[in-house]
Structures are given as C-alpha cells and as structure tokens.
C-alpha atoms as a PDB file:
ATOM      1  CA  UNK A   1     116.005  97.035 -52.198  1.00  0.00           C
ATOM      2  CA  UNK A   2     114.420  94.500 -49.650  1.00  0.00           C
ATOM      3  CA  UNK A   3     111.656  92.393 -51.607  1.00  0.00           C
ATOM      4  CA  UNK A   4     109.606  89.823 -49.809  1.00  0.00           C
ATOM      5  CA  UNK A   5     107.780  87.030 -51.968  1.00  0.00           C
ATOM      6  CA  UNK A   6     104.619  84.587 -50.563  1.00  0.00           C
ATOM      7  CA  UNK A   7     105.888  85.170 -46.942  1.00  0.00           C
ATOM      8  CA  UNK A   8     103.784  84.035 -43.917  1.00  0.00           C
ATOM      9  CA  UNK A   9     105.357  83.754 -40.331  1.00  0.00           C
ATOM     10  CA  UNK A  10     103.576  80.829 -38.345  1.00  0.00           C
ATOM     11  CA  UNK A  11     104.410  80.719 -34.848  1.00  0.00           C
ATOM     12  CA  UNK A  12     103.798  77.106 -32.793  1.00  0.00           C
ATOM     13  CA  UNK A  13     102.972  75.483 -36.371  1.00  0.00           C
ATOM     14  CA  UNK A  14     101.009  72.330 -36.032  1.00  0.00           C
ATOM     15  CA  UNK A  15     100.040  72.913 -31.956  1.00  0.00           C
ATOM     16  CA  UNK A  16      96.717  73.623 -30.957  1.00  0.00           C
ATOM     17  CA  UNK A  17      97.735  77.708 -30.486  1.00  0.00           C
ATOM     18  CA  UNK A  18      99.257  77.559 -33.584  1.00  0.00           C
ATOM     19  CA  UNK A  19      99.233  81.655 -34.829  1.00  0.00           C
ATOM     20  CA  UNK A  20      99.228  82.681 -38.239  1.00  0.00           C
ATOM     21  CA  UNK A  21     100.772  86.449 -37.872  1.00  0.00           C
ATOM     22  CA  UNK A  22     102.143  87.072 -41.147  1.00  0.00           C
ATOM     23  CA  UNK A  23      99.894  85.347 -44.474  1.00  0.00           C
ATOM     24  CA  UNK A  24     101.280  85.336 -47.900  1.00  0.00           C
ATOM     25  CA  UNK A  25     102.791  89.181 -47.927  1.00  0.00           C
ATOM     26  CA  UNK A  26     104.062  90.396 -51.159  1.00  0.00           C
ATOM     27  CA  UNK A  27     106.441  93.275 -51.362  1.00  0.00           C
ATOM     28  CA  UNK A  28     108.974  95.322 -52.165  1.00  0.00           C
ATOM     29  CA  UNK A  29     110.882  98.294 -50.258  1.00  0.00           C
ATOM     30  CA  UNK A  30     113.008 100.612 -51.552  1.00  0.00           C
ATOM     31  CA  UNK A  31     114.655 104.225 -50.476  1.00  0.00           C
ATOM     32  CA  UNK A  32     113.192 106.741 -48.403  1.00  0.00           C
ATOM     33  CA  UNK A  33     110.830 106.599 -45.351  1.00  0.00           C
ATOM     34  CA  UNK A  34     108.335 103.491 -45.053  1.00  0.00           C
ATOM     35  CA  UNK A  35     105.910 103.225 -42.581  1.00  0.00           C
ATOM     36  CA  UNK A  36     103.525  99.875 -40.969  1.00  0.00           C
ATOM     37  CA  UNK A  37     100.531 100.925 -39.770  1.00  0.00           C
ATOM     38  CA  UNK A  38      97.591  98.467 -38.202  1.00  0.00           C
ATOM     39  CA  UNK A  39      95.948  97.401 -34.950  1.00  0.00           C
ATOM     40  CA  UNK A  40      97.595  95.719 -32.132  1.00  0.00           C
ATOM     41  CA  UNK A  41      98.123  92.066 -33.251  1.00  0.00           C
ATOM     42  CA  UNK A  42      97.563  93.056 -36.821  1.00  0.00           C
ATOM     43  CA  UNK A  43     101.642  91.650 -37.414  1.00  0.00           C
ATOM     44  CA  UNK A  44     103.335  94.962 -37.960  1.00  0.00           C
ATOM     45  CA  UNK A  45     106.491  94.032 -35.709  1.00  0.00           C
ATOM     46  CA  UNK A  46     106.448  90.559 -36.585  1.00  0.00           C
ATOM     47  CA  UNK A  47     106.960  92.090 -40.361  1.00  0.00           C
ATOM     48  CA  UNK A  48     109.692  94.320 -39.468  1.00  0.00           C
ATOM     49  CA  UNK A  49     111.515  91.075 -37.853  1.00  0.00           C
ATOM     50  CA  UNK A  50     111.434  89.119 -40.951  1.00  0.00           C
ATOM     51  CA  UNK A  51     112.456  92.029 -43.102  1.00  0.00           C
ATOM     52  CA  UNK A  52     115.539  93.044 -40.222  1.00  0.00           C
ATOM     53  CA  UNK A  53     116.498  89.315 -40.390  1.00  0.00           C
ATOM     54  CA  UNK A  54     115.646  88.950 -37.020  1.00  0.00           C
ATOM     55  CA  UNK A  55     113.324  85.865 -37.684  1.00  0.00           C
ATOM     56  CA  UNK A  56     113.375  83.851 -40.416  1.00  0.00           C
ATOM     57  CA  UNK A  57     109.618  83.205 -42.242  1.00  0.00           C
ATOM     58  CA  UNK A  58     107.872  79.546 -42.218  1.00  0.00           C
ATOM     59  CA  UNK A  59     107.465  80.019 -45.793  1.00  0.00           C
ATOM     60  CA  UNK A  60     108.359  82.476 -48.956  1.00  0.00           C
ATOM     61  CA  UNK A  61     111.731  84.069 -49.275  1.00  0.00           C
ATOM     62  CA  UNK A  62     113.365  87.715 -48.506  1.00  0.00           C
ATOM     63  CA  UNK A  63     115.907  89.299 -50.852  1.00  0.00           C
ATOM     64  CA  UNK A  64     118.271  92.260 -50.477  1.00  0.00           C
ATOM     65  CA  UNK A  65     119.850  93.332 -53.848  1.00  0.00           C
ATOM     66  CA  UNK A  66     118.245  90.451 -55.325  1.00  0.00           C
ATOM     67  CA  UNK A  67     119.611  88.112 -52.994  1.00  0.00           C
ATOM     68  CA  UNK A  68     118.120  85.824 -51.021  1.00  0.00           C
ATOM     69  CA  UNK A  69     119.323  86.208 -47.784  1.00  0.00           C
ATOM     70  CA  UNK A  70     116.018  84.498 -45.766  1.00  0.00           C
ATOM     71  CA  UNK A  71     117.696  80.793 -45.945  1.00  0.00           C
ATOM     72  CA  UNK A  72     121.517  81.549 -45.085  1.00  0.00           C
ATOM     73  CA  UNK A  73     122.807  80.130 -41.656  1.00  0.00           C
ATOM     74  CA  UNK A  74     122.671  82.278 -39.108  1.00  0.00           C
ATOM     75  CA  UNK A  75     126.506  82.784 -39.134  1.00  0.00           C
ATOM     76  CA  UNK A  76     126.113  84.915 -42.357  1.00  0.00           C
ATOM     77  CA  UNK A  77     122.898  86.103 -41.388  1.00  0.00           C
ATOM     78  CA  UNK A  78     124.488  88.249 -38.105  1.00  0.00           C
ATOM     79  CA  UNK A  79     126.871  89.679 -40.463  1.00  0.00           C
ATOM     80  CA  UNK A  80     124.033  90.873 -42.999  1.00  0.00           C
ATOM     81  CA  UNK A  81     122.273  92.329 -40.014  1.00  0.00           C
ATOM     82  CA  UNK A  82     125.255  93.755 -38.516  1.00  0.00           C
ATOM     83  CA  UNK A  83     126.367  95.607 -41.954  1.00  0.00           C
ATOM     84  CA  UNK A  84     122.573  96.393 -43.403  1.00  0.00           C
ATOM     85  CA  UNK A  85     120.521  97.391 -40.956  1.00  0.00           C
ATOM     86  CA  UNK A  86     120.612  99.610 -37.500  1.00  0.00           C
ATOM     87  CA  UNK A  87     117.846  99.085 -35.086  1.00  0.00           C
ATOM     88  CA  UNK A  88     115.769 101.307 -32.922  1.00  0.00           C
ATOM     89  CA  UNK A  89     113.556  99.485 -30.444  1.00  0.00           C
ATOM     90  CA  UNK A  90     110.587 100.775 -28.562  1.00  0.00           C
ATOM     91  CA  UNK A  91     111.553 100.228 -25.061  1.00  0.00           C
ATOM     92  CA  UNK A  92     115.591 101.354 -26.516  1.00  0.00           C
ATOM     93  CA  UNK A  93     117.157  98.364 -24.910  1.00  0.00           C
ATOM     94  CA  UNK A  94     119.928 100.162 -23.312  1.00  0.00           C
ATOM     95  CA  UNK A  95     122.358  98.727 -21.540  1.00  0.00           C
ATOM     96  CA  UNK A  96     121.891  99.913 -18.184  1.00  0.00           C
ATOM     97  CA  UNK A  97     125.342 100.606 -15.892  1.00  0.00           C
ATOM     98  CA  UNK A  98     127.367 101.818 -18.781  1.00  0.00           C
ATOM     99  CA  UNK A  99     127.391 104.659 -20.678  1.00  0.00           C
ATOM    100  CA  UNK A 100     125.745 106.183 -23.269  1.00  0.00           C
ATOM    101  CA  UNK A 101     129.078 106.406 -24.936  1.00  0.00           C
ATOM    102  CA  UNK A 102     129.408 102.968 -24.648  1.00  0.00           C
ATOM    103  CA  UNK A 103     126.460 101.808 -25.986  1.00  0.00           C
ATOM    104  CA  UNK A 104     126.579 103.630 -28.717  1.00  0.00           C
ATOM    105  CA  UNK A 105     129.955 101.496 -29.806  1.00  0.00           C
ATOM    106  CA  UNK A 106     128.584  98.239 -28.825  1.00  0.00           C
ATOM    107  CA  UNK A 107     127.527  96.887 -31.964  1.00  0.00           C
ATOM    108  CA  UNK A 108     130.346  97.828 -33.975  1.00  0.00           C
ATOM    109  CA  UNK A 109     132.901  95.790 -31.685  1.00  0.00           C
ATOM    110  CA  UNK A 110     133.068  92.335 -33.641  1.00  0.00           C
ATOM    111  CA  UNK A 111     133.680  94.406 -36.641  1.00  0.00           C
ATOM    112  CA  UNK A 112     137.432  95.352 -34.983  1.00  0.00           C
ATOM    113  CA  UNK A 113     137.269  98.564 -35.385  1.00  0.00           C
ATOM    114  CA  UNK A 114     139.904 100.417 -33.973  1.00  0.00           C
ATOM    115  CA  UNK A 115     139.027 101.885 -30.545  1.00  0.00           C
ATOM    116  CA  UNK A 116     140.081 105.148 -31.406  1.00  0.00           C
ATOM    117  CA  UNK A 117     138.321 105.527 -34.877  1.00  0.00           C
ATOM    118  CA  UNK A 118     134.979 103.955 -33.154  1.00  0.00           C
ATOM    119  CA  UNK A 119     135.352 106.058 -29.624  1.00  0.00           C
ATOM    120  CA  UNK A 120     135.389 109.834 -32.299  1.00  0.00           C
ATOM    121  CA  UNK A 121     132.704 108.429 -34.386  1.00  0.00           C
ATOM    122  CA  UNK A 122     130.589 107.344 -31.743  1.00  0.00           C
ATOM    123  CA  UNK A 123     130.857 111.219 -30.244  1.00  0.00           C
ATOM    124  CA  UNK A 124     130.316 112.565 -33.403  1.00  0.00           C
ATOM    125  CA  UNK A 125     126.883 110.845 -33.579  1.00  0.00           C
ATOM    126  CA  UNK A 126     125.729 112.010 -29.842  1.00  0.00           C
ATOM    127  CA  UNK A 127     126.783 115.308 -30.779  1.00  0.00           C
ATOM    128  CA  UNK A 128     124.970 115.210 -33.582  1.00  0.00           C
ATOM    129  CA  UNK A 129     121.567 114.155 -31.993  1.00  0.00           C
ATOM    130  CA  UNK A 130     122.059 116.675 -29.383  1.00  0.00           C
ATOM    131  CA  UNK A 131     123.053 114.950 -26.692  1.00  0.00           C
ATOM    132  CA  UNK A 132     127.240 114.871 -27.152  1.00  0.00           C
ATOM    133  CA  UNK A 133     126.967 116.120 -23.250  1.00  0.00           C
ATOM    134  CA  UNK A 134     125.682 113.419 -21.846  1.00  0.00           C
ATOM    135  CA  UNK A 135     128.176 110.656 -23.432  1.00  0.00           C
ATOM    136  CA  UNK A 136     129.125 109.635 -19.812  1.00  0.00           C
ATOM    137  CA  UNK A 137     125.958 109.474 -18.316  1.00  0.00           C
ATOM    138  CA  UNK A 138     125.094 105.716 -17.887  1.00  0.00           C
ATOM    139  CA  UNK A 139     121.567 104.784 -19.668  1.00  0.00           C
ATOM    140  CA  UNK A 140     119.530 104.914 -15.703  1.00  0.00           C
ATOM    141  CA  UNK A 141     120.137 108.877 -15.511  1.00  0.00           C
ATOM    142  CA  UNK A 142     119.135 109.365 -19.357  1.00  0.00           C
ATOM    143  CA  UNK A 143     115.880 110.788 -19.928  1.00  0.00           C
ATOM    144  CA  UNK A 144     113.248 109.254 -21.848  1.00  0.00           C
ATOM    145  CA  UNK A 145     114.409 111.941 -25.202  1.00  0.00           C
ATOM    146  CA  UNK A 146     117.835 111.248 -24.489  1.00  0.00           C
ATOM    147  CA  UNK A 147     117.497 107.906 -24.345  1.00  0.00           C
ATOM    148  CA  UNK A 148     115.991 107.058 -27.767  1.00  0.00           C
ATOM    149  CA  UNK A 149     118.484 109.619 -29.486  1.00  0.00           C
ATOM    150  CA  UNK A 150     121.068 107.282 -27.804  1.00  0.00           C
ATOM    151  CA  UNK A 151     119.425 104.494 -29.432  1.00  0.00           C
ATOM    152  CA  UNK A 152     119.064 106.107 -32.675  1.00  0.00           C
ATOM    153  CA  UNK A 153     123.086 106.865 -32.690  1.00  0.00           C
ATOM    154  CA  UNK A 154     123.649 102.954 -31.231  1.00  0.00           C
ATOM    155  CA  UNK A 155     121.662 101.860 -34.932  1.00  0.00           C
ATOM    156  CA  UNK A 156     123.574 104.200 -37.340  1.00  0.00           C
ATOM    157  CA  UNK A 157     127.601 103.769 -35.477  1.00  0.00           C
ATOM    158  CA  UNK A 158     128.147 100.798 -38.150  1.00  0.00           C
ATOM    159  CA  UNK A 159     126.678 103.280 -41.060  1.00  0.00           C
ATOM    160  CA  UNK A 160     123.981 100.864 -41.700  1.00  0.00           C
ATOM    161  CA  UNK A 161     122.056 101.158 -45.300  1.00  0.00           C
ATOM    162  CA  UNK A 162     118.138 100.553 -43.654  1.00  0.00           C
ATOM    163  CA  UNK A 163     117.203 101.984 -40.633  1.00  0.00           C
ATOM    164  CA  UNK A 164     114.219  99.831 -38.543  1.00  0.00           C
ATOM    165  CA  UNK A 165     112.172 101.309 -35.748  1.00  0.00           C
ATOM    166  CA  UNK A 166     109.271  99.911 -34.148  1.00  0.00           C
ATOM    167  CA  UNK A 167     106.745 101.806 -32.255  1.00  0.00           C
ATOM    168  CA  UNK A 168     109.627 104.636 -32.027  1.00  0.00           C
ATOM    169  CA  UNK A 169     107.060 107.535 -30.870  1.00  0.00           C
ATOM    170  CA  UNK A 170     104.946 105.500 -28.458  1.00  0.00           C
ATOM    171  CA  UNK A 171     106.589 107.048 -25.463  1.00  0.00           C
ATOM    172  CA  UNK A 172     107.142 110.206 -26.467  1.00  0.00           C
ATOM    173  CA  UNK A 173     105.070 113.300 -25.855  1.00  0.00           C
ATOM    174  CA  UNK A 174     104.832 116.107 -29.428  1.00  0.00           C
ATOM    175  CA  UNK A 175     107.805 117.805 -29.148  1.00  0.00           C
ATOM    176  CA  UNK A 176     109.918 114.965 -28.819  1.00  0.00           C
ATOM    177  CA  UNK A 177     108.049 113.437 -31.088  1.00  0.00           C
ATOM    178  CA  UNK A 178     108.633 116.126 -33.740  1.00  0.00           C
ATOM    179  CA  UNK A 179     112.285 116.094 -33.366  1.00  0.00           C
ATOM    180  CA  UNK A 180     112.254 112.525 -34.271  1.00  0.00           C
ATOM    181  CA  UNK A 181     110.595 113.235 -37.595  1.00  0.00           C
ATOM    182  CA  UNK A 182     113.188 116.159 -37.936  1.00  0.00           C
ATOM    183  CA  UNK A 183     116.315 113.209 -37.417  1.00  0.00           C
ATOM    184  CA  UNK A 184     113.933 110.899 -40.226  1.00  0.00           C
ATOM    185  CA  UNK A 185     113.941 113.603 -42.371  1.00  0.00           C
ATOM    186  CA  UNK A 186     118.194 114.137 -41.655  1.00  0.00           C
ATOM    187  CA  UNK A 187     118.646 110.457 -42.605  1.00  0.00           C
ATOM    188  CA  UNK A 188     116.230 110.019 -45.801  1.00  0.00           C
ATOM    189  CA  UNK A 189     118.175 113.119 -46.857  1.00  0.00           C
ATOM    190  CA  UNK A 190     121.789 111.195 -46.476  1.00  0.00           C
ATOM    191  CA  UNK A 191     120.244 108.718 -48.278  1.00  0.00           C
ATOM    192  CA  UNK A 192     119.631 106.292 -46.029  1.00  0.00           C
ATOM    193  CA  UNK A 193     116.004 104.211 -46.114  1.00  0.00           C
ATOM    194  CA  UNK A 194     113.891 104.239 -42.779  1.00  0.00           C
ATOM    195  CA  UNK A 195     111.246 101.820 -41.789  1.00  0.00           C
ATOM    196  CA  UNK A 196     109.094 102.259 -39.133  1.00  0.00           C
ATOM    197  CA  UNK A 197     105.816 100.816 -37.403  1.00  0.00           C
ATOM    198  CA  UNK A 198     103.325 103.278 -35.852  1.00  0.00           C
ATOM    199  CA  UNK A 199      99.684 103.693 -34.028  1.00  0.00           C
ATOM    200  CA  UNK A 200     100.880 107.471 -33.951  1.00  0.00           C
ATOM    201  CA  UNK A 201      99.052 109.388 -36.967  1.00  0.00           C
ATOM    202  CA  UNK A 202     101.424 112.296 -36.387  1.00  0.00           C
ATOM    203  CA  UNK A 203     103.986 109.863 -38.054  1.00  0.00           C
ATOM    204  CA  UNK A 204     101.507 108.026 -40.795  1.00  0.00           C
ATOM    205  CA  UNK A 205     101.065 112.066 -42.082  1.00  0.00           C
ATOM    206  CA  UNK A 206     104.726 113.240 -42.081  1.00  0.00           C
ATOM    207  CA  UNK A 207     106.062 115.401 -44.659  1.00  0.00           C
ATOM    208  CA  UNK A 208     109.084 113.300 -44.604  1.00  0.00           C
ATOM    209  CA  UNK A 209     107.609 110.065 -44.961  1.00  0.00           C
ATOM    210  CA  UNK A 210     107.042 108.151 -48.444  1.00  0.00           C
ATOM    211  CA  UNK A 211     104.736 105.428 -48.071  1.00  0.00           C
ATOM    212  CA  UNK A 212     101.824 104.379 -45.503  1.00  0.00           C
ATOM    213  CA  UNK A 213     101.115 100.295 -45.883  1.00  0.00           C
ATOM    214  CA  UNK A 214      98.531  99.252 -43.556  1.00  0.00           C
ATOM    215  CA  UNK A 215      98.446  95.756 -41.802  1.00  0.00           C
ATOM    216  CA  UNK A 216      95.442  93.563 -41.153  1.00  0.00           C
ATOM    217  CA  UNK A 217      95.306  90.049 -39.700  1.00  0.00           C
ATOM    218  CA  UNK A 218      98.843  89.590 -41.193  1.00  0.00           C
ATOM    219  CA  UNK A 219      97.998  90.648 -44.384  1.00  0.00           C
ATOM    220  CA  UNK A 220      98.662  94.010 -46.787  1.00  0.00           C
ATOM    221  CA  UNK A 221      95.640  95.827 -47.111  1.00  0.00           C
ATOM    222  CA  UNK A 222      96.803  98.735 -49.200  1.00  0.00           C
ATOM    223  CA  UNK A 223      99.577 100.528 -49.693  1.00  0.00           C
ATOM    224  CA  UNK A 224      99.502 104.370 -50.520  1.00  0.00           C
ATOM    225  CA  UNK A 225     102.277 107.077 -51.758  1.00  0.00           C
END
C-alpha cells in the first residue's frame, strides 16, 4: 500500500516562477488498476513521480507498507525503486543501438543477477507480450506497438510489486490501444497493482480498471470506484 499524507510538490520555491504543481494531496493506493486523470498541467505526472520515488515532495511524507520511504537518501531510495516499482514511460525511453533483448535486462544488472537466469527471463517476457521475435532487433527498427511492449517487459524483468505508466496510450491508435488494456488486465490478475495517467477515456472506462481520481490545479477533486 502506497499512502501519501499533506503532500505538495513546489518547483523553484521562493523565485518569482515559483510553481505550485502538487497542493496538500491526501491518499492512499492499494491493489489493482489506478488511474490519474486531469488537464494538461493539472499535476498528474508530477504525482506519479512522487509516488514512483522519482522526486521527492517539498512537504508531507510517502509511505509504502507503512514506511516512510519519502526522506531516505537517495542510496536507499534507488534500491526501493529498483525492487518496488517498474516503469513505463510515454515516449518508452529505449535505448536506441541495442537490442530489445537488451533493454529489457538493463535494469536488473546492479541486482547481479546471473546472466543466464536474466538473458531466459528476459525472453520469456518478450515472448509473452508477443514480440519474443523481435528480441534482436535494436529499439530504431521497433515499431511504435513493439516498442511500448518492450517497455512494458523492461518494467516487470525485476518482478516489480507496482507498475507506473504515464500517458501509456497517447501514441497509440485502438487496437493497440486495446491490447494494452488486455496486458493491464494480465497483470492486475497476477496480482500486481498498476497506476497509470490518461487524457484517453477508452482507459478512464476500462473493465479492468478500479479507480478513476481526477486532478485539478494539483489537487484531488474526486475519486470514484
């Protein structure tokens, strides 16, 4: 469970274009599929960062398992990202001039797993998505399907517990689209929790997801089952 308490995210604090993009947010995550919805500049991704511990808030705390993980150095911090969550970005940041293969094992290197163990599992999740043919294709002759399933088997190779995606549809047309939601539905069912931010509404109605909270000016406006 991922709980955040009074947390506001102030970027360029006490300059003239100082931006207030998270305000006091209150809340708690648990299991299945969440999803942020809002306006551009409404501080959906900004949230995601501060519960992915990719930024650290300017005030209030986050807690996983009841701990508070928000104020640890950044040392321990890496490792609770590296262990907790996988990551699916909107653009996919894949490493172009290497493989899909290979990118897929990237982040579980520093853990030193053996290359053997991490080369099979890192198949096995390509072949899964669908695209265990094009393991050694490097990311610049991927298409733009291929590409995010890549991604999505880069964030679950070190068998993360929370999967975070932000804006994970915005480039991709309905069928592509719907065989996202089909993978969603795959990992809520293994038991794995999935939050997501989205303009798309085919994702806000989704069978598969759980809860819809909607961002406005940095703050929760509601938050619907």
């Amino acid at each position: 469970m991922i709980e955040l308490t009074g947390v506001t995210k102030i970027y360029n604090q006490g300059r003239g274009d100082e931006v207030a993009a998270i305000r006091g947010v209150d809340l708690t995550i648990g299991g299945g599929v969440t999803v942020l919805k809002g306006p551009s500049g409404s501080g959906k991704t900004t949230l995601l960062t501060l519960i992915g511990c990719l930024a650290r808030p300017t005030t209030g705390r986050v807690r996983l398992g009841g701990d508070v993980i928000s104020g640890l150095p950044e040392k321990f911090l890496n490792q609770v990202r590296r262990k907790t969550f996988g990551f699916v970005f909107q653009q996919h940041n894949l490493i172009r001039g290497i493989t899909a293969l290979e990118n897929v094992m990237l982040p579980a290197f520093p853990l030193g797993v053996p290359r053997g163990h991490l080369d099979a599992r890192a198949r096995e999740l390509l072949a899964l998505l669908d695209v265990g043919h094009r393991a050694g294709a490097t990311v610049e002759h991927l298409s733009g399907g291929e590409a995010q399933r890549v991604a999505i088997a880069r964030a679950l190779i070190n068998e993360p517990r929370v999967i975070i995606a932000d804006e994970p549809t915005a480039n991709l047309d309905t069928r592509l689209a719907e065989q996202f939601l089909a993978i969603v539905a795959t990992l809520k069912a293994s038991g794995k929790a999935v939050l997501m931010t989205s303009h798309d509404p085919r994702i806000w109605g989704a069978a598969a997801v759980d809860t819809v909270i909607t961002l406005s000016d940095g703050r929760l406006e509601e938050a619907a089952a």
